[in-house]
C-alpha atoms as a PDB file:
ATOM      1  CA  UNK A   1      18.839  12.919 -13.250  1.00  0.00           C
ATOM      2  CA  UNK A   2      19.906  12.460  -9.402  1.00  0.00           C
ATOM      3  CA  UNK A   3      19.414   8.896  -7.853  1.00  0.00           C
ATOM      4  CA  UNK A   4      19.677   7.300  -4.309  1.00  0.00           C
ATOM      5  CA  UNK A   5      23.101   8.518  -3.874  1.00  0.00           C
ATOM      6  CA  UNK A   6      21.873  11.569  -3.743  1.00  0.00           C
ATOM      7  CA  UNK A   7      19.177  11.612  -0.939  1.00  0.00           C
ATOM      8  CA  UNK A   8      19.782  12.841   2.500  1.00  0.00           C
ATOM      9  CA  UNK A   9      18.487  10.889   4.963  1.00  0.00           C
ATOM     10  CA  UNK A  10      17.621  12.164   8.629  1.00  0.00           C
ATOM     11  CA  UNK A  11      16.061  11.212  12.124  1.00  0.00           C
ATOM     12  CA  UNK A  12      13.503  13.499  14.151  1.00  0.00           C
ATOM     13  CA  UNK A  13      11.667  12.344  17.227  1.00  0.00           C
ATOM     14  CA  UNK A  14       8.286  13.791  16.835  1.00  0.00           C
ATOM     15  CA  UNK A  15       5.036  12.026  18.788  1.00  0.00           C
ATOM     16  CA  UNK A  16       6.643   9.366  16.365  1.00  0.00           C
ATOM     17  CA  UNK A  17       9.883   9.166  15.899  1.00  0.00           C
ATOM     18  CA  UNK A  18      10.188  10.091  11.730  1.00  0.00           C
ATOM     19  CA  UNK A  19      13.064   9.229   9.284  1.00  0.00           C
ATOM     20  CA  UNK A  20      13.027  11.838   6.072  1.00  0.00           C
ATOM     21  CA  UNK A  21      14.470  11.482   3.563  1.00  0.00           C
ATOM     22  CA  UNK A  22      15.086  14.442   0.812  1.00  0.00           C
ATOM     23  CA  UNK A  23      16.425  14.526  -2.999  1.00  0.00           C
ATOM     24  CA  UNK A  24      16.920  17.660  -4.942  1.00  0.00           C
ATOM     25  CA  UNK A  25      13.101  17.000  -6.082  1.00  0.00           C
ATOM     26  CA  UNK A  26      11.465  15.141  -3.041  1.00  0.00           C
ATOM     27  CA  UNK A  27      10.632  14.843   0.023  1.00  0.00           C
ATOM     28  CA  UNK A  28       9.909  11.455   1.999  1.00  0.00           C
ATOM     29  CA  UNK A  29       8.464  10.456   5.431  1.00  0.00           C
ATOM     30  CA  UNK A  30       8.814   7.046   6.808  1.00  0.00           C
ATOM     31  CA  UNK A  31       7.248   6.304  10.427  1.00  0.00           C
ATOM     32  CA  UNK A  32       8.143   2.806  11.261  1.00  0.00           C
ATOM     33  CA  UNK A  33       6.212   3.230  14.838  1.00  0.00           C
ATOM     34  CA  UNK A  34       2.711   3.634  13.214  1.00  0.00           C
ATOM     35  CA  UNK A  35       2.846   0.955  11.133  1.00  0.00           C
ATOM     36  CA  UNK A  36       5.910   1.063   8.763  1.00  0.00           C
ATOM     37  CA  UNK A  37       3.995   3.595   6.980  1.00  0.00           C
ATOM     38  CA  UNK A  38       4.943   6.340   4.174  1.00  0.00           C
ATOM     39  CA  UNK A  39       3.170   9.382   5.712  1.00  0.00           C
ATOM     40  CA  UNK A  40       4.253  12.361   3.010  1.00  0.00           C
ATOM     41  CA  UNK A  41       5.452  12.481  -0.663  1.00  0.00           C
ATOM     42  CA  UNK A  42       6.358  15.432  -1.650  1.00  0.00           C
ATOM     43  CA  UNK A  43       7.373  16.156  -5.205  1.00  0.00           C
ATOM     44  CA  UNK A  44       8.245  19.467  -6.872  1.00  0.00           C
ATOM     45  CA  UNK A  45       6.757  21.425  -4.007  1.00  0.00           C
ATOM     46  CA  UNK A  46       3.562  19.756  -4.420  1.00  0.00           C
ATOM     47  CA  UNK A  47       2.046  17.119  -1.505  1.00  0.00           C
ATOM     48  CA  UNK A  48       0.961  13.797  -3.489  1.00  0.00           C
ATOM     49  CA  UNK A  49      -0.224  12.253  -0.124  1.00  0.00           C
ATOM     50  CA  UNK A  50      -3.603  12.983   1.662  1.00  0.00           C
ATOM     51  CA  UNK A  51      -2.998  12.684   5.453  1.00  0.00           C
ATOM     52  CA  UNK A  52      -5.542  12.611   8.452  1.00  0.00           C
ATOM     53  CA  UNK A  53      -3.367  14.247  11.025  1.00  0.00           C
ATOM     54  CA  UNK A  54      -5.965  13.955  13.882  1.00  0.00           C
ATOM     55  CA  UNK A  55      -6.530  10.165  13.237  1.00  0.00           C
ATOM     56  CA  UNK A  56      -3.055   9.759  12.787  1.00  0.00           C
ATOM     57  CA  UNK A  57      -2.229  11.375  16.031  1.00  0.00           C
ATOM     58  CA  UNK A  58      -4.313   9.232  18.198  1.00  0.00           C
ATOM     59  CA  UNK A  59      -3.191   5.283  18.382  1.00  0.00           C
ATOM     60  CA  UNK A  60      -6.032   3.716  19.092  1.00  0.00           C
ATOM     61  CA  UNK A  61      -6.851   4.496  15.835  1.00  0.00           C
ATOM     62  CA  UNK A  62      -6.151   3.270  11.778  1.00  0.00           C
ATOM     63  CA  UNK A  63      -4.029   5.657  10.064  1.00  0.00           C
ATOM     64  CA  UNK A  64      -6.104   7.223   7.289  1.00  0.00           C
ATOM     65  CA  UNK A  65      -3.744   9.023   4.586  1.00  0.00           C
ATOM     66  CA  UNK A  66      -0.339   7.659   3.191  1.00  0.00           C
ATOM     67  CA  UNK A  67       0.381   4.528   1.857  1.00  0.00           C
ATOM     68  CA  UNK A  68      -0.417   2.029   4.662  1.00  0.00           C
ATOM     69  CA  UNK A  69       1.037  -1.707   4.379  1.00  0.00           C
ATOM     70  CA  UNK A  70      -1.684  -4.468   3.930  1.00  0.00           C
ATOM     71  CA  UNK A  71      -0.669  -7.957   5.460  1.00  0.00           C
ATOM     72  CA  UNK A  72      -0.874 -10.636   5.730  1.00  0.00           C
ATOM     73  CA  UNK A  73      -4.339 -10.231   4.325  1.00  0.00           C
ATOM     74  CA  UNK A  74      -5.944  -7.184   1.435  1.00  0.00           C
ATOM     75  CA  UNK A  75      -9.758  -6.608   2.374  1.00  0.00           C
ATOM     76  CA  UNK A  76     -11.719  -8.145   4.716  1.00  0.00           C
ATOM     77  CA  UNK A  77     -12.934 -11.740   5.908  1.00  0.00           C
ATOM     78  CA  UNK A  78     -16.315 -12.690   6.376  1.00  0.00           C
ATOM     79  CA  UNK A  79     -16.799 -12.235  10.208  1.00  0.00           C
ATOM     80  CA  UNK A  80     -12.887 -11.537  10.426  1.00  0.00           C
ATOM     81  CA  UNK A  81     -12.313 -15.157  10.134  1.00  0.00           C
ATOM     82  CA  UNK A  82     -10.870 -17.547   8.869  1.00  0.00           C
ATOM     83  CA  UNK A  83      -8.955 -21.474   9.060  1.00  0.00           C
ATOM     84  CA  UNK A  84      -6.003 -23.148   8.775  1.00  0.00           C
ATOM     85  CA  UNK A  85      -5.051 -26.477   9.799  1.00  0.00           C
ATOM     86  CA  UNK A  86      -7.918 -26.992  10.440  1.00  0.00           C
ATOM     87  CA  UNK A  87      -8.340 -24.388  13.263  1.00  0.00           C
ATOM     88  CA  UNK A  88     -10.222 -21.092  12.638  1.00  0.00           C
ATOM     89  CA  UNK A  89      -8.360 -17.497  13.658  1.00  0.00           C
ATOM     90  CA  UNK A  90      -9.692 -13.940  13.607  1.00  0.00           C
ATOM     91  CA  UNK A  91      -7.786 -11.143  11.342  1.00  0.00           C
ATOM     92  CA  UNK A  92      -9.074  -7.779  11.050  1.00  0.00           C
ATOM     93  CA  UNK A  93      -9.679  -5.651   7.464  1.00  0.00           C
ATOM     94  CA  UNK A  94      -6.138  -5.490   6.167  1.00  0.00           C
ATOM     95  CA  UNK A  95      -4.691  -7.745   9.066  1.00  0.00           C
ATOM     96  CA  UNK A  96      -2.303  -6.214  11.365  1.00  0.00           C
ATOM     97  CA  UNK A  97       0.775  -4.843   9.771  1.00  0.00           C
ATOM     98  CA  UNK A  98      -0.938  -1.309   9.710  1.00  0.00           C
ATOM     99  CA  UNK A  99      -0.943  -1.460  13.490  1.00  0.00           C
ATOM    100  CA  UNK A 100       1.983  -2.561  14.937  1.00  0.00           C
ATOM    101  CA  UNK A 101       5.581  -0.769  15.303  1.00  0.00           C
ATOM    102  CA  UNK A 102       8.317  -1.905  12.927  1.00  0.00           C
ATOM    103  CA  UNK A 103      11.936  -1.264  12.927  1.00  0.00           C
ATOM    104  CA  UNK A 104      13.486   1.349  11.146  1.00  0.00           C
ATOM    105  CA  UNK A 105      16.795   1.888   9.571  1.00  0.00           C
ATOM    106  CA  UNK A 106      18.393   4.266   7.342  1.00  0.00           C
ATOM    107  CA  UNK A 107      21.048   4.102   4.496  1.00  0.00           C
ATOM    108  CA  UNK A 108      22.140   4.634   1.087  1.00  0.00           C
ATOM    109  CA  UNK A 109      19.209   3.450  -0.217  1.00  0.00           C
ATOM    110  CA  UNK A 110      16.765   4.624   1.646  1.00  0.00           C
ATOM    111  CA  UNK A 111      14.391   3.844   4.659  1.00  0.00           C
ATOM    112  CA  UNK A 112      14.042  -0.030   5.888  1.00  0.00           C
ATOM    113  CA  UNK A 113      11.433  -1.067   7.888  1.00  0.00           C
ATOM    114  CA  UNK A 114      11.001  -4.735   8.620  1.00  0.00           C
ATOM    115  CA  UNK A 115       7.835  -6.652  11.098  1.00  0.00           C
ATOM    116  CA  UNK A 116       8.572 -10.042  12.547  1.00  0.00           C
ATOM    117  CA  UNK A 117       6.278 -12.443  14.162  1.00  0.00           C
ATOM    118  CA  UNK A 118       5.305 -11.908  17.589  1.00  0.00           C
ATOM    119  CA  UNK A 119       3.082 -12.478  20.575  1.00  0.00           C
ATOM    120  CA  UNK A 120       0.752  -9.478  19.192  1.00  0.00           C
ATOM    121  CA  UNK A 121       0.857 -11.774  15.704  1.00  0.00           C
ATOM    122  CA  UNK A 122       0.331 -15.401  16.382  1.00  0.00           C
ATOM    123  CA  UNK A 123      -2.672 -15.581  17.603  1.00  0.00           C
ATOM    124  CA  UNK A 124      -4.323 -14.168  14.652  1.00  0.00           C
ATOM    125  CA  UNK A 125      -1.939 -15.640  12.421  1.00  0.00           C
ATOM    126  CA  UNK A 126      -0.061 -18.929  13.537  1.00  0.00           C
ATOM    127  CA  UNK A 127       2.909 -18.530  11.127  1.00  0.00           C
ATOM    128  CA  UNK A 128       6.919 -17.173  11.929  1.00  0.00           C
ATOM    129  CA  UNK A 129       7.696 -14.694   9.491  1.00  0.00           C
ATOM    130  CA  UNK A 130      10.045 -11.944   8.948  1.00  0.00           C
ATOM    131  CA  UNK A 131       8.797  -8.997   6.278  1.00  0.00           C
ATOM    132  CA  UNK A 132      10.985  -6.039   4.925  1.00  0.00           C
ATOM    133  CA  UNK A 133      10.553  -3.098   3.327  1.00  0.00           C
ATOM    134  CA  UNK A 134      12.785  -0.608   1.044  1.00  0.00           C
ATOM    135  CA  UNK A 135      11.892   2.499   0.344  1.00  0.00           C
ATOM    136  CA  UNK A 136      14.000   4.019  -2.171  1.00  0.00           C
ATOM    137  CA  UNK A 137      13.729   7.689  -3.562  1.00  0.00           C
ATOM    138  CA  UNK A 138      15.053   9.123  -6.987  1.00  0.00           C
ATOM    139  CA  UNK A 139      14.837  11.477  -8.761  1.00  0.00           C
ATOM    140  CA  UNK A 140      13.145  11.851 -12.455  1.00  0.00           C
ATOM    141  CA  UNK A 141      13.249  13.998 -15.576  1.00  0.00           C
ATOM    142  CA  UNK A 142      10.009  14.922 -14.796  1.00  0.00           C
ATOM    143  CA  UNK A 143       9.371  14.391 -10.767  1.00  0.00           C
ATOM    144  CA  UNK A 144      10.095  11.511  -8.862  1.00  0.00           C
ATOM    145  CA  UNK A 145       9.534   7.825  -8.390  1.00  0.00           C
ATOM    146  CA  UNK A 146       8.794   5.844  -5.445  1.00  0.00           C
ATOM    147  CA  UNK A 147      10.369   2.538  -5.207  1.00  0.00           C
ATOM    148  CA  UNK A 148       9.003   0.078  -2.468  1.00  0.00           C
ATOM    149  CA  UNK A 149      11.517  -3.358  -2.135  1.00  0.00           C
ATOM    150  CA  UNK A 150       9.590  -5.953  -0.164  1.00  0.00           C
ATOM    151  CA  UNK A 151      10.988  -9.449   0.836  1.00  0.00           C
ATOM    152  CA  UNK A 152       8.616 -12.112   2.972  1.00  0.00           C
ATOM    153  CA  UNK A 153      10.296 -14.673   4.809  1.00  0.00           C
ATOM    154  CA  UNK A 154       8.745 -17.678   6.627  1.00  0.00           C
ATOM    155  CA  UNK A 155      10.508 -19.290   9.075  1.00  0.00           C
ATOM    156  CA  UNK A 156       7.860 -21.230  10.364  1.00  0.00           C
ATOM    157  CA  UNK A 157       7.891 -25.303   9.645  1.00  0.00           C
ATOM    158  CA  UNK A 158       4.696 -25.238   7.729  1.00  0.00           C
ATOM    159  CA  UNK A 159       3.742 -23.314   4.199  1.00  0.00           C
ATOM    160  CA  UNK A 160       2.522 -19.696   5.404  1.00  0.00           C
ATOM    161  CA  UNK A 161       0.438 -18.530   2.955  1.00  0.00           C
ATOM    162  CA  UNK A 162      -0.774 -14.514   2.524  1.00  0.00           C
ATOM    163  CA  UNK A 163      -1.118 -11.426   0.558  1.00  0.00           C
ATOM    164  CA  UNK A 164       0.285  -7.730   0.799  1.00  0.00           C
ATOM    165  CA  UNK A 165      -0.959  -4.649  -0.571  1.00  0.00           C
ATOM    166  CA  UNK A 166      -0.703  -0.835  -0.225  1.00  0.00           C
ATOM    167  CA  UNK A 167      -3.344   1.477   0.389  1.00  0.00           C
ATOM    168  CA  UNK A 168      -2.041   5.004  -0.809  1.00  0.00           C
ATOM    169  CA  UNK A 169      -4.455   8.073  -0.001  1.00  0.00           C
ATOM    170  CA  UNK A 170      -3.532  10.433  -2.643  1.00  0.00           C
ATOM    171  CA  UNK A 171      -4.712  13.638  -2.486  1.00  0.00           C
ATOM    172  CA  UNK A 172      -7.042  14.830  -4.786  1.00  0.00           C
ATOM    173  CA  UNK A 173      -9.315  17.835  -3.941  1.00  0.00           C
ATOM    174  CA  UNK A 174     -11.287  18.018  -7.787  1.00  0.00           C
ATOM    175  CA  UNK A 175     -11.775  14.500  -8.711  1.00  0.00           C
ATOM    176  CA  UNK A 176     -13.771  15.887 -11.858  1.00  0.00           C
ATOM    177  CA  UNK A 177      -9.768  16.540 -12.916  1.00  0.00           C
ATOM    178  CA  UNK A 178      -9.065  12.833 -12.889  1.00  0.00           C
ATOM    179  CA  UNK A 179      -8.650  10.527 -15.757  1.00  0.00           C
ATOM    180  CA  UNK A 180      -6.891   6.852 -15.553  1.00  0.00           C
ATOM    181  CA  UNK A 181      -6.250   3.915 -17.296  1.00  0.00           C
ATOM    182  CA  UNK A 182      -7.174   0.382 -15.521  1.00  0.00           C
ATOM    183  CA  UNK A 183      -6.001  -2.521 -17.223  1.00  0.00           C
ATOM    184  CA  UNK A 184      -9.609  -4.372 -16.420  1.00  0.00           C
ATOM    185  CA  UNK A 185     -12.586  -5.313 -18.082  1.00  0.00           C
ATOM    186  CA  UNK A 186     -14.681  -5.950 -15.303  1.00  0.00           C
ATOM    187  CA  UNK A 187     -15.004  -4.915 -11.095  1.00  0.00           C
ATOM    188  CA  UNK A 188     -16.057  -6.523  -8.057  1.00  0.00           C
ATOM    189  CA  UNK A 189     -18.767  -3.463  -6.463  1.00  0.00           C
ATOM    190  CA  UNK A 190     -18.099  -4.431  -3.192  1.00  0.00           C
ATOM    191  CA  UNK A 191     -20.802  -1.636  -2.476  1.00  0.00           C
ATOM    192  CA  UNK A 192     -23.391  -3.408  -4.075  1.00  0.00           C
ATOM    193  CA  UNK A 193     -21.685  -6.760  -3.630  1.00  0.00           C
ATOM    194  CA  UNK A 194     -21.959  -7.461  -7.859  1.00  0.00           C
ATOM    195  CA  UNK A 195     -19.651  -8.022 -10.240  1.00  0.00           C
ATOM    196  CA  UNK A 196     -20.001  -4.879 -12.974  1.00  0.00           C
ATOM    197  CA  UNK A 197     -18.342  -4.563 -16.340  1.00  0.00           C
ATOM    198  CA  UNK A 198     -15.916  -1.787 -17.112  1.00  0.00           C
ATOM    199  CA  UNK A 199     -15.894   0.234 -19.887  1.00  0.00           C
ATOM    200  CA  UNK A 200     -13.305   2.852 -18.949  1.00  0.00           C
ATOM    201  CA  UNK A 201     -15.166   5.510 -16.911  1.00  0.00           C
ATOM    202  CA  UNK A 202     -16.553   5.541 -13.249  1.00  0.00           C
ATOM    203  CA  UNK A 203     -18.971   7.721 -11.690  1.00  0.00           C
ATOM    204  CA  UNK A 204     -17.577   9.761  -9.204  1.00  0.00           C
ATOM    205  CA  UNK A 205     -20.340  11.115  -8.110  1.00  0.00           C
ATOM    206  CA  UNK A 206     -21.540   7.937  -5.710  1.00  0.00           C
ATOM    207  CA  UNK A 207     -21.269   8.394  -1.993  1.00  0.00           C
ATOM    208  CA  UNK A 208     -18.789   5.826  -2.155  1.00  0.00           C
ATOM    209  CA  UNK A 209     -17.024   3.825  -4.750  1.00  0.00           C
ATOM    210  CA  UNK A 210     -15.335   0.891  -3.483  1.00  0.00           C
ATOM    211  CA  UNK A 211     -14.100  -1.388  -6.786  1.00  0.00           C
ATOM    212  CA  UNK A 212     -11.997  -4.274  -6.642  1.00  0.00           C
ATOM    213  CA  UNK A 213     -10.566  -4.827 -10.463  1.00  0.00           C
ATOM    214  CA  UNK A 214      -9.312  -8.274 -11.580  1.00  0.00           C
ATOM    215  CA  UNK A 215      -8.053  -9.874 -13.631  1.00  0.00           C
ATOM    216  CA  UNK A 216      -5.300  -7.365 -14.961  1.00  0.00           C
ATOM    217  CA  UNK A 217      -4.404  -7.295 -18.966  1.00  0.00           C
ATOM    218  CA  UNK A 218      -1.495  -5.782 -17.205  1.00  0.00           C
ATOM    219  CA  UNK A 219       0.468  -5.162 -13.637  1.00  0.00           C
ATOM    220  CA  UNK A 220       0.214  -1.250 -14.326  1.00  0.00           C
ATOM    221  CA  UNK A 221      -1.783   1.144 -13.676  1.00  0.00           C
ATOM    222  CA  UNK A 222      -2.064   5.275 -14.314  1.00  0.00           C
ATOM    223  CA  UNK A 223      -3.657   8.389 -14.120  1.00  0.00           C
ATOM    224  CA  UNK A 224      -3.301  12.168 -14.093  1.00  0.00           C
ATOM    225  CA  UNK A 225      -5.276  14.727 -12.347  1.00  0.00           C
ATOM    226  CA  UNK A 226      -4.799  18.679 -11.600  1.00  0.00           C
ATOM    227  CA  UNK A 227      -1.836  18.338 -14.029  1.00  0.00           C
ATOM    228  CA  UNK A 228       0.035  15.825 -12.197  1.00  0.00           C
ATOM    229  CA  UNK A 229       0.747  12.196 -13.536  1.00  0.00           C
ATOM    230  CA  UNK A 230       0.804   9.099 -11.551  1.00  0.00           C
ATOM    231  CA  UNK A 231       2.080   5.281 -12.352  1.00  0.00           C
ATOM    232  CA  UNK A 232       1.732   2.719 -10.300  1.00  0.00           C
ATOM    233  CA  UNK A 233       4.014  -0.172 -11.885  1.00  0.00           C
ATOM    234  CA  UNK A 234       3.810  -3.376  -9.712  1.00  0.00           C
ATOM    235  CA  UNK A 235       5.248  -7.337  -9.746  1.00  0.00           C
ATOM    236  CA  UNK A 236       2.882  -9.648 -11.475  1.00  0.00           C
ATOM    237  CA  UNK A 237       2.227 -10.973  -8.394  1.00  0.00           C
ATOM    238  CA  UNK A 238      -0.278  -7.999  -8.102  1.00  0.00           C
ATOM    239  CA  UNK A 239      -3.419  -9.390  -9.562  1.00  0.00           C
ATOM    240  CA  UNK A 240      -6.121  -6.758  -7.898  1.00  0.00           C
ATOM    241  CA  UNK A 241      -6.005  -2.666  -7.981  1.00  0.00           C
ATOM    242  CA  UNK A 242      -8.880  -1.636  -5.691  1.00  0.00           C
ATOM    243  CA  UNK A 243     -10.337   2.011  -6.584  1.00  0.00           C
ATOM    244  CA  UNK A 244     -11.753   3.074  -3.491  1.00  0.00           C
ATOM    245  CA  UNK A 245     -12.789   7.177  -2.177  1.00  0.00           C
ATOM    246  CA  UNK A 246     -15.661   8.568  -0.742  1.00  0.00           C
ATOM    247  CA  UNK A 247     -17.603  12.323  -1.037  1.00  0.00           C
ATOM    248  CA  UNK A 248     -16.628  14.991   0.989  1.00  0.00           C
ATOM    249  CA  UNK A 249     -13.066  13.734   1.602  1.00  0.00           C
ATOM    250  CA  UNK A 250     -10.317  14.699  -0.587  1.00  0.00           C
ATOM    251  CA  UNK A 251      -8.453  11.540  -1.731  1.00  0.00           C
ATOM    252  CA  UNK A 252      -8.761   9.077  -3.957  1.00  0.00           C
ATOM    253  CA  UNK A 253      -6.855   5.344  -3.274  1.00  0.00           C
ATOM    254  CA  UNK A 254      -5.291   3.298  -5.882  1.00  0.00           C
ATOM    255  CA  UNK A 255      -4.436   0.170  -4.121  1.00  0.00           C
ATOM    256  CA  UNK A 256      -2.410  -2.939  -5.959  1.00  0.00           C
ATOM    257  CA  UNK A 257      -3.075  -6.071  -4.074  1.00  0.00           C
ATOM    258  CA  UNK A 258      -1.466  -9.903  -4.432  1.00  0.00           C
ATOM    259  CA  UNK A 259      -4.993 -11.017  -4.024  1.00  0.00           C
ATOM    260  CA  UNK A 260      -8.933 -10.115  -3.095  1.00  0.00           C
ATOM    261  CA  UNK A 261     -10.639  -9.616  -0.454  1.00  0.00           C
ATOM    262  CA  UNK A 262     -11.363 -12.901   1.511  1.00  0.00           C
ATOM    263  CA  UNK A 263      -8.226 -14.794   0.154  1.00  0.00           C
ATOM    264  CA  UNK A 264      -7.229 -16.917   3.019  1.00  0.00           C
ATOM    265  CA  UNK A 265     -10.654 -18.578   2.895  1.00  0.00           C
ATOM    266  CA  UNK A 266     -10.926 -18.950  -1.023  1.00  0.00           C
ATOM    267  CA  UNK A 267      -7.032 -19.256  -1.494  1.00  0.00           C
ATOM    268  CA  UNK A 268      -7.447 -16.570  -5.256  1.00  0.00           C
ATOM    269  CA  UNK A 269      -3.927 -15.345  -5.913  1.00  0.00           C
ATOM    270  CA  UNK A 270      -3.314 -16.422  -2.204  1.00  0.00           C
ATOM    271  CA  UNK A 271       0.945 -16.047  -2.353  1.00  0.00           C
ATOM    272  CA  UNK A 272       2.235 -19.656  -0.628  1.00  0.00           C
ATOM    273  CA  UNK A 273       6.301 -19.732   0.629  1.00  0.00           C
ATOM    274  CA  UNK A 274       7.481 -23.105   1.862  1.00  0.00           C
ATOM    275  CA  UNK A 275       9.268 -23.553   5.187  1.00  0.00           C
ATOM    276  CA  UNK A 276      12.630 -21.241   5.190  1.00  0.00           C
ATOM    277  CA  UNK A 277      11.685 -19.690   1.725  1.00  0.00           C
ATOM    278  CA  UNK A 278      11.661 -15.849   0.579  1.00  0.00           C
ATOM    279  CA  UNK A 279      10.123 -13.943  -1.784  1.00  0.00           C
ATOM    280  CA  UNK A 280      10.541 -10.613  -3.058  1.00  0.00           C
ATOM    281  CA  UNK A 281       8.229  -8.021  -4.342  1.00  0.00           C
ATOM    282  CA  UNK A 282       8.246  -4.615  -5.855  1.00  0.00           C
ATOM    283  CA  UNK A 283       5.854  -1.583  -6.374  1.00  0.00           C
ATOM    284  CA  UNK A 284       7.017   1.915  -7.833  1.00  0.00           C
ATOM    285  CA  UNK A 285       5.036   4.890  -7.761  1.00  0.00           C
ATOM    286  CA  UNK A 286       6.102   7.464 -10.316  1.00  0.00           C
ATOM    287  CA  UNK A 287       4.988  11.199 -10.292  1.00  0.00           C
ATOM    288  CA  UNK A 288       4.826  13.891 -12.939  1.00  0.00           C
ATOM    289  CA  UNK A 289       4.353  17.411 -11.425  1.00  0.00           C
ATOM    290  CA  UNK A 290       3.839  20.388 -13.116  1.00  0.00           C
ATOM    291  CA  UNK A 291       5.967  23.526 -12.126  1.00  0.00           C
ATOM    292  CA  UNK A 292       4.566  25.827  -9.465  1.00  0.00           C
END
């Protein structure tokens, strides 16, 4: 089995400057620029990430495809608001981490890319922070597993509280091929804006499905599709996987989230650090590929 110390790890300067970073099994691409983001996994030859390259091209726009970063907030807010201290702000769906340029390093252990608290930030969200994130590559038996090392920091003088996800776009052209496991016995439709029992299957045959499930019997979710096999294994902190793809596109996103849609208003699962206090998180991704 090769690990981290056996990744190569280079720079190119495309429209955005790209780190990659290759084991003898994968293939990694980390674009701190557009958002921190993981643009391509590549594992055995085979491309686990869908990608819009024309959307993510232009920078005006949201990057559809990869695994985008969701903070400080998973979902949306009614009208894009919300208040604290007693003063009400305005945070778009998935607040702003997706949209800004981080800063990217390389090493042993993979690709860092870490956001801090700015001008572009604080008026939409009145809290000093520092985030970073790890993303370590290695190798398995069977394929590869994606390792993502996140630490929050708030260096403001008040409690900052928020919530992180990821929003991976993996690319699935047959979704008749795809069976999973959620550890949930119920949804939130946020479609039909209902709350609808699970019992194990979904119909993939909606224009859109767009399901947020909590609570978890377990932090862990999986499922396989054109022969490949996919794990998501996250911190307990990560009390929501949203199920979300629409027809006539060719993904399907898996999403583990610290907390719902509307959290900073409701405080469920809202994640609280006290003045000068960090916390660390982890999500891996583990892929199964068959031979090509």
């Amino acid at each position: 089995m090769a690990g981290q110390s056996d990744l190569m790890v280079t720079f190119e300067q495309r429209q955005y400057g790209t780190y990659i970073v290759r084991s003898p099994r994968a293939v990694l691409e980390v674009v701190p620029e557009r958002g921190g983001i993981v643009t391509r996994w590549q594992v055995d030859g085979q491309e686990l990430f869908y990608l819009d390259e024309e959307r993510f091209r232009d920078p005006s726009l949201s990057v559809r495809g990869g695994n985008p970063i969701l903070f400080p907030i998973c979902g949306n807010l009614p009208e894009n608001s919300y208040t604290v201290g007693g003063q009400a702000y305005t945070l778009k769906q998935h607040g702003f981490a997706r949209e800004l340029s981080w800063a990217g390093s390389s090493s042993s252990n993979g690709i860092t890319v870490t956001l801090q608290s700015s001008d572009r930030t604080r008026p939409h969200y009145p809290f000093e922070f520092l985030v970073s994130l790890t993303y370590g590559l290695t190798d398995t038996p069977s394929g590869s597993a994606l390792t993502v090392q996140q630490t929050f920091t708030n260096h403001s003088e008040v409690p900052m509280p928020f919530a992180v996800g990821f929003h991976p776009y993996f690319a699935i052209a047959d979704k008749n091929s795809l069976h999973y496991t959620i550890p949930a016995s119920q949804c939130w439709n946020n479609v039909l804006k209902a709350v609808e029992p699970y019992n194990g299957t979904l119909d993939l045959s909606q224009p859109e499905l767009d399901l947020a499930f909590t609570p978890l019997s377990e932090p862990r979710l999986q499922f396989q599709y054109d022969g490949k096999t996919l794990d998501i294994a996250t911190d307990a902190a990560f009390r929501t996987f949203v199920f979300w793809t629409v027809q006539g596109k060719d993904f399907v996103c898996l999403e583990p989230w610290t907390a719902p849609r509307n959290a900073l208003n409701t405080g469920e699962d809202l994640l609280h650090l006290a003045p000068g206090q960090s916390q660390s998180l982890e999500v891996t991704f583990t892929a199964s590929c068959p031979s090509t």
